[in-house]
C-alpha atoms as a PDB file:
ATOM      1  CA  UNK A   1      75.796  73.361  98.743  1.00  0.00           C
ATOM      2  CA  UNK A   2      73.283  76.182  98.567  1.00  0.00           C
ATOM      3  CA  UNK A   3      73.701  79.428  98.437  1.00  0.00           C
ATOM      4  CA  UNK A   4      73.070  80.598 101.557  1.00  0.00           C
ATOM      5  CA  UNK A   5      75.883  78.451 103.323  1.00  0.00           C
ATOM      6  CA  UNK A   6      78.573  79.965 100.625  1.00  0.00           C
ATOM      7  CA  UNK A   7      81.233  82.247 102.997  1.00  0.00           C
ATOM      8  CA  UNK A   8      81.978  84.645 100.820  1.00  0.00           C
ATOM      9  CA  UNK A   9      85.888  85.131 100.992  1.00  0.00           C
ATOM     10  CA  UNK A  10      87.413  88.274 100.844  1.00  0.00           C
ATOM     11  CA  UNK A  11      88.961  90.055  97.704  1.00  0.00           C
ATOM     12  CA  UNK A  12      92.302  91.496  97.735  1.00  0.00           C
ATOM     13  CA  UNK A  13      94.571  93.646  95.706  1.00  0.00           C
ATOM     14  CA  UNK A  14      97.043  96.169  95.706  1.00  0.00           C
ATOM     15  CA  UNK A  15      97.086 100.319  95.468  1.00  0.00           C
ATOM     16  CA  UNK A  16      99.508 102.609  94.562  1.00  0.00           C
ATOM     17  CA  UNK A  17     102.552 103.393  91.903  1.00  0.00           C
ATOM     18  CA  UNK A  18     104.852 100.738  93.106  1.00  0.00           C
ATOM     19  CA  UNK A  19     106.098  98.339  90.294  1.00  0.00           C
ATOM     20  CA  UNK A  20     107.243  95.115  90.931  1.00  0.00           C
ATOM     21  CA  UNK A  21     106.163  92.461  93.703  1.00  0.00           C
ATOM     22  CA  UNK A  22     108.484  93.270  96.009  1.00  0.00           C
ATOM     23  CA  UNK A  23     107.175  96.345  97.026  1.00  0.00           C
ATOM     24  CA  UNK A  24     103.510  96.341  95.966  1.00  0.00           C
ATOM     25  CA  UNK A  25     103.226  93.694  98.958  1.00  0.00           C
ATOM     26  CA  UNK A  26     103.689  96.694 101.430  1.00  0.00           C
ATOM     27  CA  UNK A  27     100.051  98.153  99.724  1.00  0.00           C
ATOM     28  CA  UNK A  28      97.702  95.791 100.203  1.00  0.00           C
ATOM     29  CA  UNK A  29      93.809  96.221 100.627  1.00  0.00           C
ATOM     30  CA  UNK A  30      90.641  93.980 101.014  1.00  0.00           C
ATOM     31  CA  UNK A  31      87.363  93.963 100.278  1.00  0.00           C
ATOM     32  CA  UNK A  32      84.842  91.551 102.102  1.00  0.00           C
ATOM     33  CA  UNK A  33      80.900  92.749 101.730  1.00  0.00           C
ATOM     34  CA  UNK A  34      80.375  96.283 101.974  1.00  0.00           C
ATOM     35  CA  UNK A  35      84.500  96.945 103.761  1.00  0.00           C
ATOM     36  CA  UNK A  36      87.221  97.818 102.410  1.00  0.00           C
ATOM     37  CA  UNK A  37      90.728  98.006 104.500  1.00  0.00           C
ATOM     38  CA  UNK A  38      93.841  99.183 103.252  1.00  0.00           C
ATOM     39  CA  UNK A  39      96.878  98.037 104.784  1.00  0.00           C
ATOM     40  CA  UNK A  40     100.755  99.945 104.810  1.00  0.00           C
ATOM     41  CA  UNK A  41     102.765  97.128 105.361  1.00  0.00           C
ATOM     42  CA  UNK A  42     101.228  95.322 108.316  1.00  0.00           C
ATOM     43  CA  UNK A  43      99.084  98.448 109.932  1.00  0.00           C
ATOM     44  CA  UNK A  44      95.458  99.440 108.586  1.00  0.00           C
ATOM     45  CA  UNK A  45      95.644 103.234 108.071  1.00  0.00           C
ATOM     46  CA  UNK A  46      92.331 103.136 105.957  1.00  0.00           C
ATOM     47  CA  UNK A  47      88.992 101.828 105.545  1.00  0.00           C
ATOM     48  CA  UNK A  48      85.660 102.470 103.699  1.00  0.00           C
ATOM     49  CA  UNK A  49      81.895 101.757 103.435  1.00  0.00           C
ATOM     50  CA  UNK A  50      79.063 103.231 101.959  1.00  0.00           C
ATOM     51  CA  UNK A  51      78.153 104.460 105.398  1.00  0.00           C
ATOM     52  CA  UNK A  52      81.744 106.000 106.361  1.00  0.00           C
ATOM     53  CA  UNK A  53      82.805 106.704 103.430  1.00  0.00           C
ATOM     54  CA  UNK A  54      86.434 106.657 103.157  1.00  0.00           C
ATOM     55  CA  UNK A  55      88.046 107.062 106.842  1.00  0.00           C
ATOM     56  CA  UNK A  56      91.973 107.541 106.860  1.00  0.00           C
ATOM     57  CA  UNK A  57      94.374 108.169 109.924  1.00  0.00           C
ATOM     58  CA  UNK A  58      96.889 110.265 110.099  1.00  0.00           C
ATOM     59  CA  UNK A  59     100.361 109.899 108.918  1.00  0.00           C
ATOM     60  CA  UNK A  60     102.509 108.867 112.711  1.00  0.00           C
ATOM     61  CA  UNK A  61     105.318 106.623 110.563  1.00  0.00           C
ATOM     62  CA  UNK A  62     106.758 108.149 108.020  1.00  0.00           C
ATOM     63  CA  UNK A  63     107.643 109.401 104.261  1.00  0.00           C
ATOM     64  CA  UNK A  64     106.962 106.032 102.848  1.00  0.00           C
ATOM     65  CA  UNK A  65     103.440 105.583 104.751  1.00  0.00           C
ATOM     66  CA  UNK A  66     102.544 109.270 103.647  1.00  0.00           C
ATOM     67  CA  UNK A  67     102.862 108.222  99.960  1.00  0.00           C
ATOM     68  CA  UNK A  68     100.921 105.361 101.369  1.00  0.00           C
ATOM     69  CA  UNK A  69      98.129 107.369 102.618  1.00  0.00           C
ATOM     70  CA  UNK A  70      98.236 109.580  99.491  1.00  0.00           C
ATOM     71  CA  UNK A  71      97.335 107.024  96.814  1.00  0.00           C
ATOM     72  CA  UNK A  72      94.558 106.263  99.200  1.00  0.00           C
ATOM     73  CA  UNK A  73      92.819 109.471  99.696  1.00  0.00           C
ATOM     74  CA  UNK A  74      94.174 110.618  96.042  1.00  0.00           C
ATOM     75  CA  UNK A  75      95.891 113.498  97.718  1.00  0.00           C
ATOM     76  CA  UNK A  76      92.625 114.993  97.785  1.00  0.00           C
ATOM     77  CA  UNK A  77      93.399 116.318 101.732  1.00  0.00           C
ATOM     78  CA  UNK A  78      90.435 114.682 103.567  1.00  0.00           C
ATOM     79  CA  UNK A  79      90.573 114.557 106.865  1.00  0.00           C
ATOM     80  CA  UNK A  80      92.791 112.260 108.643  1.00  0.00           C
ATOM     81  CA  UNK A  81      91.730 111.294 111.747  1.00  0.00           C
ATOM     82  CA  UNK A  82      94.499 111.012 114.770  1.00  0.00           C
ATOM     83  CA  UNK A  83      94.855 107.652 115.503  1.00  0.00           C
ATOM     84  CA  UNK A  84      93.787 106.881 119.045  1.00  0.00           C
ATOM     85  CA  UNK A  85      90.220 108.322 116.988  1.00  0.00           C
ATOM     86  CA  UNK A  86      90.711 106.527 113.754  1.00  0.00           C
ATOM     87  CA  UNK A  87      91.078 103.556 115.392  1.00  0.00           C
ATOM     88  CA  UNK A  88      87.785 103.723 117.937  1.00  0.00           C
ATOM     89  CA  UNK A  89      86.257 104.332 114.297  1.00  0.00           C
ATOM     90  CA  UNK A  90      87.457 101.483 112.706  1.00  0.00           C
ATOM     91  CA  UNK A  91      86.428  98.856 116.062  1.00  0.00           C
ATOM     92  CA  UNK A  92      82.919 100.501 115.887  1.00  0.00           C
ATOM     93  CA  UNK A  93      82.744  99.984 112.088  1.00  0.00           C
ATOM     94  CA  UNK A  94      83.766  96.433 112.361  1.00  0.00           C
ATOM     95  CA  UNK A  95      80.953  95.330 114.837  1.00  0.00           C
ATOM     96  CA  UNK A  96      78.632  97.326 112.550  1.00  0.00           C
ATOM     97  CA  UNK A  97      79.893  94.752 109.717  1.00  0.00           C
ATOM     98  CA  UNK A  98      80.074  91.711 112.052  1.00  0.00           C
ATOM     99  CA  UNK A  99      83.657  91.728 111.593  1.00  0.00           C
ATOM    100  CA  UNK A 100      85.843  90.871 114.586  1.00  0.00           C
ATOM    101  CA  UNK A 101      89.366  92.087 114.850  1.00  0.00           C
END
């Protein structure tokens, strides 16, 4: 098989202070090309290219998500994005990558 028709897979790994499998499930991100989405539990509340940089929504859950959304942005106080505008963002950021959701 040549190189060209390789799919390259996505990589995936985990963020955050949690210790133990059980919870470091819940803070899961991915890599695939140039994207990177990071996951609380089963919701994308992040994501970041080169051309974004990193874009995070705001916090509509809870405590645990916060804490979430802190090891993301480092507690560094970007600006989260509401998430009706976060998530236009993120569809129009995943065409630009030829990613479908």
């Amino acid at each position: 098989m040549s190189q060209a028709t390789l799919v390259r897979l996505p990589n995936f790994g985990t963020y955050g202070k949690y210790h133990g499998d059980n919870y470091g499930a819940h803070c899961i991100y991915f890599t695939i090309g140039k994207l990177t989405i990071y996951y609380s539990y089963q919701t994308i509340v992040a994501f970041h290219t080169a051309e974004t940089g990193l874009v995070v929504t705001q916090n509509n859950w809870g405590r645990t998500t916060g804490k979430h959304l802190t090891w993301i942005d480092g507690g560094k106080r970007i600006d989260r994005y509401p998430r009706e505008t976060f998530e236009t963002l993120l569809r129009e950021t995943l065409e630009r990558c030829g990613v479908s959701n």
